[in-house]
Protein backbone atom coordinates (compact mmCIF):
# COMPACT_ATOMS: atom_id res chain seq x y z
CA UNK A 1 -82.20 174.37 218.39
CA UNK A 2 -79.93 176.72 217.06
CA UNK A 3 -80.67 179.88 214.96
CA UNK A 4 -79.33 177.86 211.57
CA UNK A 5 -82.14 175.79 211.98
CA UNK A 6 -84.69 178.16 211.58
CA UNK A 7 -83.23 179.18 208.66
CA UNK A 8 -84.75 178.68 205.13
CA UNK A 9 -83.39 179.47 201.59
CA UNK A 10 -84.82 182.11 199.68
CA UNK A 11 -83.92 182.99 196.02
CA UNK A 12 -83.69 186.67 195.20
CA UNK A 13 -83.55 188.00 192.15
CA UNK A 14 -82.41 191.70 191.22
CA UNK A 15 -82.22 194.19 187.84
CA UNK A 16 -79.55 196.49 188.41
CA UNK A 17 -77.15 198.84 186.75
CA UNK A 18 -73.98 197.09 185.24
CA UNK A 19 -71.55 199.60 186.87
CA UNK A 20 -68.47 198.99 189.62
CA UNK A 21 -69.62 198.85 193.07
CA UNK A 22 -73.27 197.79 192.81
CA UNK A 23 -72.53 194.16 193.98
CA UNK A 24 -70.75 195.43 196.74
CA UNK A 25 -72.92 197.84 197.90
CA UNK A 26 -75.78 195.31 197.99
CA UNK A 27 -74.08 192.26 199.64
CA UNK A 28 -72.82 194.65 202.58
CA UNK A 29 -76.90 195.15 203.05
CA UNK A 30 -77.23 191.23 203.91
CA UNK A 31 -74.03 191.54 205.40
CA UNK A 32 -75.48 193.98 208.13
CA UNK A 33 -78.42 191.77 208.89
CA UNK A 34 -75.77 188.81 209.38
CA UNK A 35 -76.99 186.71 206.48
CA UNK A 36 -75.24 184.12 204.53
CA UNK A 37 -75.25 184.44 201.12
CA UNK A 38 -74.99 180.62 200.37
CA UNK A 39 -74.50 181.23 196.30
CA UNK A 40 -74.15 184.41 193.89
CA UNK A 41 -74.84 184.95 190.38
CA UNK A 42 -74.87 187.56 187.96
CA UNK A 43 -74.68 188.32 184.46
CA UNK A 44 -75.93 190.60 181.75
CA UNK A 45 -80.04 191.19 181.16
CA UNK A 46 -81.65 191.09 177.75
CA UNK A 47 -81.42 195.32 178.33
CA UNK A 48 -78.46 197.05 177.59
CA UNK A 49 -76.28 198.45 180.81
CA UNK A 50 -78.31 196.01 183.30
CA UNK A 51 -77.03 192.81 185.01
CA UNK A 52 -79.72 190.39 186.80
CA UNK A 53 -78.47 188.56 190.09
CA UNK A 54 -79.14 185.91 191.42
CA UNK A 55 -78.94 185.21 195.20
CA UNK A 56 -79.67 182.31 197.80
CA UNK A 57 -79.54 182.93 200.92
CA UNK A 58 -80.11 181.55 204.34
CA UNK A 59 -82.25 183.72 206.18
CA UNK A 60 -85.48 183.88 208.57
CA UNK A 61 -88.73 185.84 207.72
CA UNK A 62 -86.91 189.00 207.92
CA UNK A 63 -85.34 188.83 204.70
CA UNK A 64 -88.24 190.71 202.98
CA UNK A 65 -86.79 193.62 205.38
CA UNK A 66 -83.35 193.32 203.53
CA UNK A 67 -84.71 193.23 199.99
CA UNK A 68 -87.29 196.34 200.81
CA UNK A 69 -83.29 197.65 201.77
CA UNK A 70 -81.32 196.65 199.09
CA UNK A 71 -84.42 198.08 196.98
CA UNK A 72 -83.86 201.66 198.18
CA UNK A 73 -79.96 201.30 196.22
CA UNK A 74 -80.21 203.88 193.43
CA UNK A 75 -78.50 201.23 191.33
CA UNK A 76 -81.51 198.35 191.91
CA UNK A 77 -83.76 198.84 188.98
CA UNK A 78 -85.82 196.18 190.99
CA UNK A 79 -85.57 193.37 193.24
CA UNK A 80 -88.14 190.55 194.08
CA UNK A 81 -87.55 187.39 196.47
CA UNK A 82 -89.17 184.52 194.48
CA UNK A 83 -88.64 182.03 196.85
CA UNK A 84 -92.50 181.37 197.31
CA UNK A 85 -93.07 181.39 193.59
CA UNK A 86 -93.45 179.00 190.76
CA UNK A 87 -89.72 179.05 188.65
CA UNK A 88 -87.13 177.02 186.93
CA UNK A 89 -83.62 177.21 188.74
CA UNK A 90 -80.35 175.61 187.78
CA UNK A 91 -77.11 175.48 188.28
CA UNK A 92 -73.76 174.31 186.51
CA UNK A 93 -71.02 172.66 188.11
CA UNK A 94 -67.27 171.54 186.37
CA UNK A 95 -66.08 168.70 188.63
CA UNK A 96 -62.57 167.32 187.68
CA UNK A 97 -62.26 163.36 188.50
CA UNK A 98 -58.73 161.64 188.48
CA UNK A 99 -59.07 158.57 186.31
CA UNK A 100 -57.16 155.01 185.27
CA UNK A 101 -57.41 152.66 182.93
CA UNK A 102 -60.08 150.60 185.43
CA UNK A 103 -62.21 153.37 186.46
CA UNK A 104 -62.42 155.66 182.93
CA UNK A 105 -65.64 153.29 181.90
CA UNK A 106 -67.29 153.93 185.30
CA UNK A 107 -66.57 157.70 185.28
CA UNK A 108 -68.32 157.69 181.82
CA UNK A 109 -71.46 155.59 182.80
CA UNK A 110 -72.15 158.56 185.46
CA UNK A 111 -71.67 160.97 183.59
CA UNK A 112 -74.68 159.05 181.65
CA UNK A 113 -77.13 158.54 183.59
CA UNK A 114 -76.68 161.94 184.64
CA UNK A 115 -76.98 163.14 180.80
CA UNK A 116 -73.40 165.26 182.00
CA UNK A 117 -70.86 166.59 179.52
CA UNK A 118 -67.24 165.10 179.23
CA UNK A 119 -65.54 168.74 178.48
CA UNK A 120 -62.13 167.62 178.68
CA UNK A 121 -60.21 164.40 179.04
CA UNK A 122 -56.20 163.82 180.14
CA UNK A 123 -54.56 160.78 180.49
CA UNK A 124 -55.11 161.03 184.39
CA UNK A 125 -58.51 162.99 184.38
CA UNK A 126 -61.79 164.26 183.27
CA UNK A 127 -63.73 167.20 183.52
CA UNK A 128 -67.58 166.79 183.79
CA UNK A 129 -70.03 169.30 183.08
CA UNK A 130 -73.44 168.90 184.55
CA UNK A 131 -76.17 171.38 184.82
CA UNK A 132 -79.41 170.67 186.46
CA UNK A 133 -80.68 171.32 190.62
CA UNK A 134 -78.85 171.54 193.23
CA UNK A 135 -79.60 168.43 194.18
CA UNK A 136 -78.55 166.62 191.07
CA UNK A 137 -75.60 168.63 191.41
CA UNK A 138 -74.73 167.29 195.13
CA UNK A 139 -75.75 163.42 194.06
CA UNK A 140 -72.97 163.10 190.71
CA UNK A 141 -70.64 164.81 193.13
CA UNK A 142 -70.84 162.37 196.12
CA UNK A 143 -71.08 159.78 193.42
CA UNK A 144 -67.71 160.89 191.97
CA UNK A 145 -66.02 161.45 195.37
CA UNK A 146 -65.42 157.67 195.34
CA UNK A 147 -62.95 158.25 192.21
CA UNK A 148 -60.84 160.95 194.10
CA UNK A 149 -62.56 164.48 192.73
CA UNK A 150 -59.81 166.65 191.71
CA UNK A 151 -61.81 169.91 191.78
CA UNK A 152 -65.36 171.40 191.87
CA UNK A 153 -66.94 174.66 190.43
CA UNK A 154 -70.11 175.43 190.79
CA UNK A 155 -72.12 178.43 189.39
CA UNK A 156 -74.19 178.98 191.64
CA UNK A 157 -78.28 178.87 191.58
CA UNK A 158 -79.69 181.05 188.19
CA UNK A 159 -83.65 181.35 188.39
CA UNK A 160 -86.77 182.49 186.63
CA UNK A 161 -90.59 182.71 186.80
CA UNK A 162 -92.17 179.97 184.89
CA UNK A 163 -94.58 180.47 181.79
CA UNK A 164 -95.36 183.48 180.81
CA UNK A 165 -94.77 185.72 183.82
CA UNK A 166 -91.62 187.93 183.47
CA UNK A 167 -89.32 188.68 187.04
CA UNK A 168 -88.97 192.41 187.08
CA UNK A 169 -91.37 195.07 184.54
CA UNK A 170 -89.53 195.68 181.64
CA UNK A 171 -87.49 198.97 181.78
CA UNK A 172 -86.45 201.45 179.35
CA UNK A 173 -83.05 202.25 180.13
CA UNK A 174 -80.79 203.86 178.40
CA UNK A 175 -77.08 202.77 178.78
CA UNK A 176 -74.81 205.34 181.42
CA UNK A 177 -71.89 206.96 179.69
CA UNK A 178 -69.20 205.34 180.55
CA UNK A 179 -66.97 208.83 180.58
CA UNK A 180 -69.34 211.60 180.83
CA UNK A 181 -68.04 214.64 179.03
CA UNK A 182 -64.77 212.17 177.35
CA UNK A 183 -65.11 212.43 173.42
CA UNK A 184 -62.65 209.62 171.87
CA UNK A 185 -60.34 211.29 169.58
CA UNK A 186 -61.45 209.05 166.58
CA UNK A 187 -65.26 210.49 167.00
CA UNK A 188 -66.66 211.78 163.83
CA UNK A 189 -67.87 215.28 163.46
């Protein structure tokens, strides 16, 4: 048995400061510990000045270790692997399918049953949007291999608590100044 084996998924969540760097700084932390990160996501938070991420990766027991590292960043607001926990995750995928007049009418019945979106359509293609596990996410896609997939993007796994239990404590942060001591010429007095 190799060490992949032993390996298990755990989702990670993290608050922290929307400024250049931070992602870097924390994916060389599972980087020293020689973990995969299998899928990345991040966009703003409902505060001002703070992105939330999103990380799966593959990793043993230890990766409590990592998160009480990546914790000690002065950039994490806070950071919590909710792997364990009760939450909603999803994940959106674009997959482009070549299509002719005989196989347009299949293409569409997938899309279907799968409730996707048809986001674009070409004489010679479609793009599909479907959102949903990862799981749903692999079974369209091997279902469309069979009409020669063009192309595949995929966001990446997005997750939060269910009910009414929030990820992180909310924070009162104020937004960094982008150029600290910089007044705009157009500033009013």
């Amino acid at each position: 048995m190799n060490r992949r084996d032993n390996l298990q998924k755990h989702t990670i969540i993290a608050l922290v400061e929307d400024r250049p760097g931070v992602l870097n700084r924390i994916a060389s932390k599972w980087r020293q510990r020689s973990f995969n990160i299998e899928s990345l996501a991040v966009g703003h938070s409902e505060t001002p000045g703070l992105s939330r991420m999103t990380f799966v990766v593959d990793a043993s027991t230890d990766a409590e270790q990592v998160v009480k590292q990546v914790d000690k960043l002065v950039e994490v607001v806070n950071i919590r692997d909710i792997s364990a926990e009760d939450i909603v995750s999803r994940e959106l995928a674009l997959i482009k399918v070549r299509v002719e007049a005989g196989n347009r009418s299949h293409i569409i019945e997938i899309a279907d049953l799968f409730r996707a979106s048809i986001v674009d359509v070409s004489s010679d293609s479609v793009i599909l949007e479907v959102t949903g596990d990862e799981a749903k996410v692999d079974a369209i896609f091997e279902l469309l291999r069979d009409y020669a997939v063009i192309e595949l993007v995929r966001t990446g796994r997005v997750a939060m608590l269910r009910g009414s239990a929030i990820s992180h404590p909310p924070v009162e942060h104020e937004e960094p100044e982008r150029y600290p001591g910089f007044e705009p010429p157009y500033s009013a007095k």
